[in-house]
N, C-alpha and C. Protein backbone atom coordinates (compact mmCIF):
# COMPACT_ATOMS: atom_id res chain seq x y z
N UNK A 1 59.73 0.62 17.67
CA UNK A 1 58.67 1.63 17.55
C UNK A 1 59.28 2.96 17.15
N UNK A 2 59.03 3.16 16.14
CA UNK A 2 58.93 4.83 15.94
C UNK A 2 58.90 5.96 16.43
N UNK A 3 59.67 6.70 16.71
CA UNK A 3 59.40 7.90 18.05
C UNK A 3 59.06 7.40 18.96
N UNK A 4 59.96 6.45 19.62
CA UNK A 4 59.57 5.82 21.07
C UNK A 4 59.76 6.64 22.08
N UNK A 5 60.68 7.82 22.06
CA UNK A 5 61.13 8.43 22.87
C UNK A 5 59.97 9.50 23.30
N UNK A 6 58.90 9.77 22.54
CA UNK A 6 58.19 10.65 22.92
C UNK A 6 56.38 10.09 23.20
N UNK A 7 57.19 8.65 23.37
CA UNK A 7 55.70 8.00 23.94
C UNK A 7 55.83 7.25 25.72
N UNK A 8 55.40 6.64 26.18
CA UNK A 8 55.59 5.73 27.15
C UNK A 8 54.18 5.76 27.43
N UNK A 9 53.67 4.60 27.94
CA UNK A 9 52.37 4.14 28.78
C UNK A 9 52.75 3.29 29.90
N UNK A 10 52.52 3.66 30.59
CA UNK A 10 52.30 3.45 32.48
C UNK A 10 50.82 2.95 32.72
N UNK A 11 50.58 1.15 31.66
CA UNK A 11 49.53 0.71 32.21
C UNK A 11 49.31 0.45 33.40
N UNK A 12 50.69 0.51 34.29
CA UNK A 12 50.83 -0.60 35.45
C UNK A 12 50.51 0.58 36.57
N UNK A 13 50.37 1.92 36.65
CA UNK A 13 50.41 2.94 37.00
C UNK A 13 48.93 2.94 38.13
N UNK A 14 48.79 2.92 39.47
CA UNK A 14 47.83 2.70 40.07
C UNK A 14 46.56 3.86 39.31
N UNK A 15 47.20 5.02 38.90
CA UNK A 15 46.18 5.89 38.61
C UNK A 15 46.06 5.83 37.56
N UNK A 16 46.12 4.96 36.34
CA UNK A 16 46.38 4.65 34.88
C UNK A 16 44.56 4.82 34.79
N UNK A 17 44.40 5.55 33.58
CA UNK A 17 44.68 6.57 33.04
C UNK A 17 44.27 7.66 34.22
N UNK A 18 44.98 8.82 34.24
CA UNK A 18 44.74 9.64 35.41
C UNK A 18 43.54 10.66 34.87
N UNK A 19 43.38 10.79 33.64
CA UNK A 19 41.98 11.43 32.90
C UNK A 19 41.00 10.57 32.17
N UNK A 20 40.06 10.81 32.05
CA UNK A 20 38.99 10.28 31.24
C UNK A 20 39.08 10.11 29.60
N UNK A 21 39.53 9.49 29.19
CA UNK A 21 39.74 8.82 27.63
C UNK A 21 39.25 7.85 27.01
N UNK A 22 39.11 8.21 25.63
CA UNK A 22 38.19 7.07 24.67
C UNK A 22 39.25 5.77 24.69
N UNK A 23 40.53 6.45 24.41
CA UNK A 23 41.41 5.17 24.06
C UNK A 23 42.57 5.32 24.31
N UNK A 24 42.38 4.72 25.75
CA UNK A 24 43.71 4.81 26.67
C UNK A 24 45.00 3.90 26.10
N UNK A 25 45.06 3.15 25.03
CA UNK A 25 46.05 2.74 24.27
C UNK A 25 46.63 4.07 23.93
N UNK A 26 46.47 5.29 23.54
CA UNK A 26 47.09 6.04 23.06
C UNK A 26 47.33 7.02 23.99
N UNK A 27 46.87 6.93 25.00
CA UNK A 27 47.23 7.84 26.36
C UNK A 27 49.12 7.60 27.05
N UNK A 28 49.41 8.83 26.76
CA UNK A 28 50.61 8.95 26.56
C UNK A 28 51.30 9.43 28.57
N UNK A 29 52.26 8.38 28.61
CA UNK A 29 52.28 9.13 30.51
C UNK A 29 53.74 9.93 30.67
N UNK A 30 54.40 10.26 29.41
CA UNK A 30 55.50 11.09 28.84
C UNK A 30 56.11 11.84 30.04
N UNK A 31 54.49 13.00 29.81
CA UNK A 31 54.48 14.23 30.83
C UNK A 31 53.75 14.05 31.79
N UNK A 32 54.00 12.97 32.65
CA UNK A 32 53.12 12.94 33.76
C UNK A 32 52.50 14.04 34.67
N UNK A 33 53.33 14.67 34.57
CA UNK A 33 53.50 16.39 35.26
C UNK A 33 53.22 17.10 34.36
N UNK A 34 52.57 18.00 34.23
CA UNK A 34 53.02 18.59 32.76
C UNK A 34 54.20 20.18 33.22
N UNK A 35 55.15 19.62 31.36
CA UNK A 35 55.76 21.27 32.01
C UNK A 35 55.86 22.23 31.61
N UNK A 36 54.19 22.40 31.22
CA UNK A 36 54.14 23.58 30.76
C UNK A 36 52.38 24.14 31.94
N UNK A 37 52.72 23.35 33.43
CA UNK A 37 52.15 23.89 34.34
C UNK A 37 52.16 24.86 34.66
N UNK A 38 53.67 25.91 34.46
CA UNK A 38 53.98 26.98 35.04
C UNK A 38 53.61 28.25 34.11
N UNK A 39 52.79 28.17 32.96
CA UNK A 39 52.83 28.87 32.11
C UNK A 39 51.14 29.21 32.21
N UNK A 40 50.84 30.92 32.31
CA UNK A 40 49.42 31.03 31.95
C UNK A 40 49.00 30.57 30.46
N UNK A 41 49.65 30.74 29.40
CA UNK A 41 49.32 30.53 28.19
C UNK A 41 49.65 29.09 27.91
N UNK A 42 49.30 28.00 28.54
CA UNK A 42 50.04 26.72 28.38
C UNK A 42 49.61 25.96 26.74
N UNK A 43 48.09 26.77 26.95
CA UNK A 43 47.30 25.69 25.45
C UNK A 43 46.18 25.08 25.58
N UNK A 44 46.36 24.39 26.76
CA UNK A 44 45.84 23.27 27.26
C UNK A 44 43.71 23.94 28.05
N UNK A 45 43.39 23.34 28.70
CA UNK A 45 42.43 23.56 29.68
C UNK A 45 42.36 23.62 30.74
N UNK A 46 43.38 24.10 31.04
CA UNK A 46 43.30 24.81 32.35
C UNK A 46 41.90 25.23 33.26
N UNK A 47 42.05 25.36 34.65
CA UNK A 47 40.76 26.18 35.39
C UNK A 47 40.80 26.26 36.55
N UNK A 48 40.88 27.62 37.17
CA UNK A 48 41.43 28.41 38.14
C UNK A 48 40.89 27.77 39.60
N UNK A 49 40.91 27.14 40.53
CA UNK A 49 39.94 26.57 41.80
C UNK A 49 40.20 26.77 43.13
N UNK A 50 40.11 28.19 43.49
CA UNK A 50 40.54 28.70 44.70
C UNK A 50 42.16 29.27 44.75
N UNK A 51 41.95 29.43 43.22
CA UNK A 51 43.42 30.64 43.30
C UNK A 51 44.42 29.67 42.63
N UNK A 52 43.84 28.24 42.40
CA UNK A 52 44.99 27.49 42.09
C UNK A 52 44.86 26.84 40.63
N UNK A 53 45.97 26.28 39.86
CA UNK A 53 45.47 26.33 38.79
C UNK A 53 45.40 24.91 38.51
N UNK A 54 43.91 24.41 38.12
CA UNK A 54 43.75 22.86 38.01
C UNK A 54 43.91 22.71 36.62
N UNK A 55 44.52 21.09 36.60
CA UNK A 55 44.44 20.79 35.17
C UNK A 55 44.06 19.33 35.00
N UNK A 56 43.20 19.40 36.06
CA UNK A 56 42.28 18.22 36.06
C UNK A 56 41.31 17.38 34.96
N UNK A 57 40.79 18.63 34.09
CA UNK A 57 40.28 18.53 32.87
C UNK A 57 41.14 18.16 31.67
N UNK A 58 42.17 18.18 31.47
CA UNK A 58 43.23 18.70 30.39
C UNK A 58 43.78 17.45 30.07
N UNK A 59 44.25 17.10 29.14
CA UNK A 59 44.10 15.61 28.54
C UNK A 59 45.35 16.13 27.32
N UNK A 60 46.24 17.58 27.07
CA UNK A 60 46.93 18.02 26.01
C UNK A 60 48.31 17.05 25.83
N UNK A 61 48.82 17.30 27.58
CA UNK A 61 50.06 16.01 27.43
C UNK A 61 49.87 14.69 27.46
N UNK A 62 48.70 14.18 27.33
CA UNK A 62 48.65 12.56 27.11
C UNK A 62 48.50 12.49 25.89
N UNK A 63 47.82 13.62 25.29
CA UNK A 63 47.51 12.69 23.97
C UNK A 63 49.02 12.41 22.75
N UNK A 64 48.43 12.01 21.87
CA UNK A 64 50.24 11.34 20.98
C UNK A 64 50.38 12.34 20.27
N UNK A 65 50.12 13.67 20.14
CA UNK A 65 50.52 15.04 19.29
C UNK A 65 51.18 15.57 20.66
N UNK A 66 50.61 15.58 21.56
CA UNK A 66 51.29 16.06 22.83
C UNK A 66 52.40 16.49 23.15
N UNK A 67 53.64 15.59 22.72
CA UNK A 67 54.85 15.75 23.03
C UNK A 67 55.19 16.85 22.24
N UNK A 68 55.21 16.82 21.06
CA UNK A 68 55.61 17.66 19.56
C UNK A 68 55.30 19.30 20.29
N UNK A 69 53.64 19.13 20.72
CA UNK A 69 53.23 20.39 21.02
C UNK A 69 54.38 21.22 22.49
N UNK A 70 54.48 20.12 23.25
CA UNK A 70 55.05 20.77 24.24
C UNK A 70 56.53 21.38 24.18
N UNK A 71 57.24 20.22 23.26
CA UNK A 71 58.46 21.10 22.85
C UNK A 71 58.62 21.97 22.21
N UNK A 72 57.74 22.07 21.63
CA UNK A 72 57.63 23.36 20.40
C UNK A 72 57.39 24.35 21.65
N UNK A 73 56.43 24.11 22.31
CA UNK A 73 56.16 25.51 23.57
C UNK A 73 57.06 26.06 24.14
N UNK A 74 57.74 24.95 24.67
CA UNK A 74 58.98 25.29 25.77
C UNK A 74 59.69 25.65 24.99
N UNK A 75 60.21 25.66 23.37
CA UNK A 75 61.23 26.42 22.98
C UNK A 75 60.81 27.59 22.40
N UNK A 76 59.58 27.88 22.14
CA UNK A 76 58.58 29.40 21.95
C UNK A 76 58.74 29.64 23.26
N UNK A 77 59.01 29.22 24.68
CA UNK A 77 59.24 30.41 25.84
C UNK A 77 60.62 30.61 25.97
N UNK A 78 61.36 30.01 25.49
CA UNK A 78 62.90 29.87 25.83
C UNK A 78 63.57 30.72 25.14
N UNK A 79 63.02 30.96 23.68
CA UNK A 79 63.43 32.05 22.75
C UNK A 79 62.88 33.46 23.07
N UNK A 80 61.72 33.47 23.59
CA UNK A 80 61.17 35.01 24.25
C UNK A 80 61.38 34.91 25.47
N UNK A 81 62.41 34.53 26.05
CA UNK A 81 63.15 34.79 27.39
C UNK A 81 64.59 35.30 27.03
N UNK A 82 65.16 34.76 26.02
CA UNK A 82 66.56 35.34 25.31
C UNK A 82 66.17 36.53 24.52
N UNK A 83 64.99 36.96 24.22
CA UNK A 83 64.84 38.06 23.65
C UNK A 83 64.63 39.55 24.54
N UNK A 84 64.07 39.13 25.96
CA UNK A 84 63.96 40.01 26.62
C UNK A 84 64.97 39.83 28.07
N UNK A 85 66.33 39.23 27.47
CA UNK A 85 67.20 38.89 28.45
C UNK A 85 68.49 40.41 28.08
């Protein structure tokens, strides 16, 4: 497979799929976590629920563009952390 490295599916996963999807064949369990949790500007859909930040709705790291997007993020914060280092 082709860019295997930036896919994996965890059918076997008790909470498989952990969001609501048309087509959990392409539901990606990469970023199970996501890590770009720690970021107000993450991208994604975020929504604030007693101070805390849910991403219950948010479906950005499963999907199969997902990965691409997140590394690209984390190295757009990594470079404006060396800039104001």
């Amino acid at each position: 497979m082709e860019n295997s490295f930036k896919f994996f599916r965890n059918h076997q996963c008790r909470y498989f799929p952990c969001h609501e999807v048309e087509n959990d064949f392409e539901f990606n369990c990469m970023f199970c976590f996501c890590p770009l949790y720690h970021l107000k500007d993450c991208g994604g859909k975020p929504e604030i629920k007693n101070g805390i930040k849910s991403c219950s709705n948010c479906t950005l790291p499963h999907r199969p563009e997902g990965y691409d997007y997140i590394i690209s993020k984390l190295k757009e914060k990594r470079e404006q952390s060396k800039e104001t280092a």
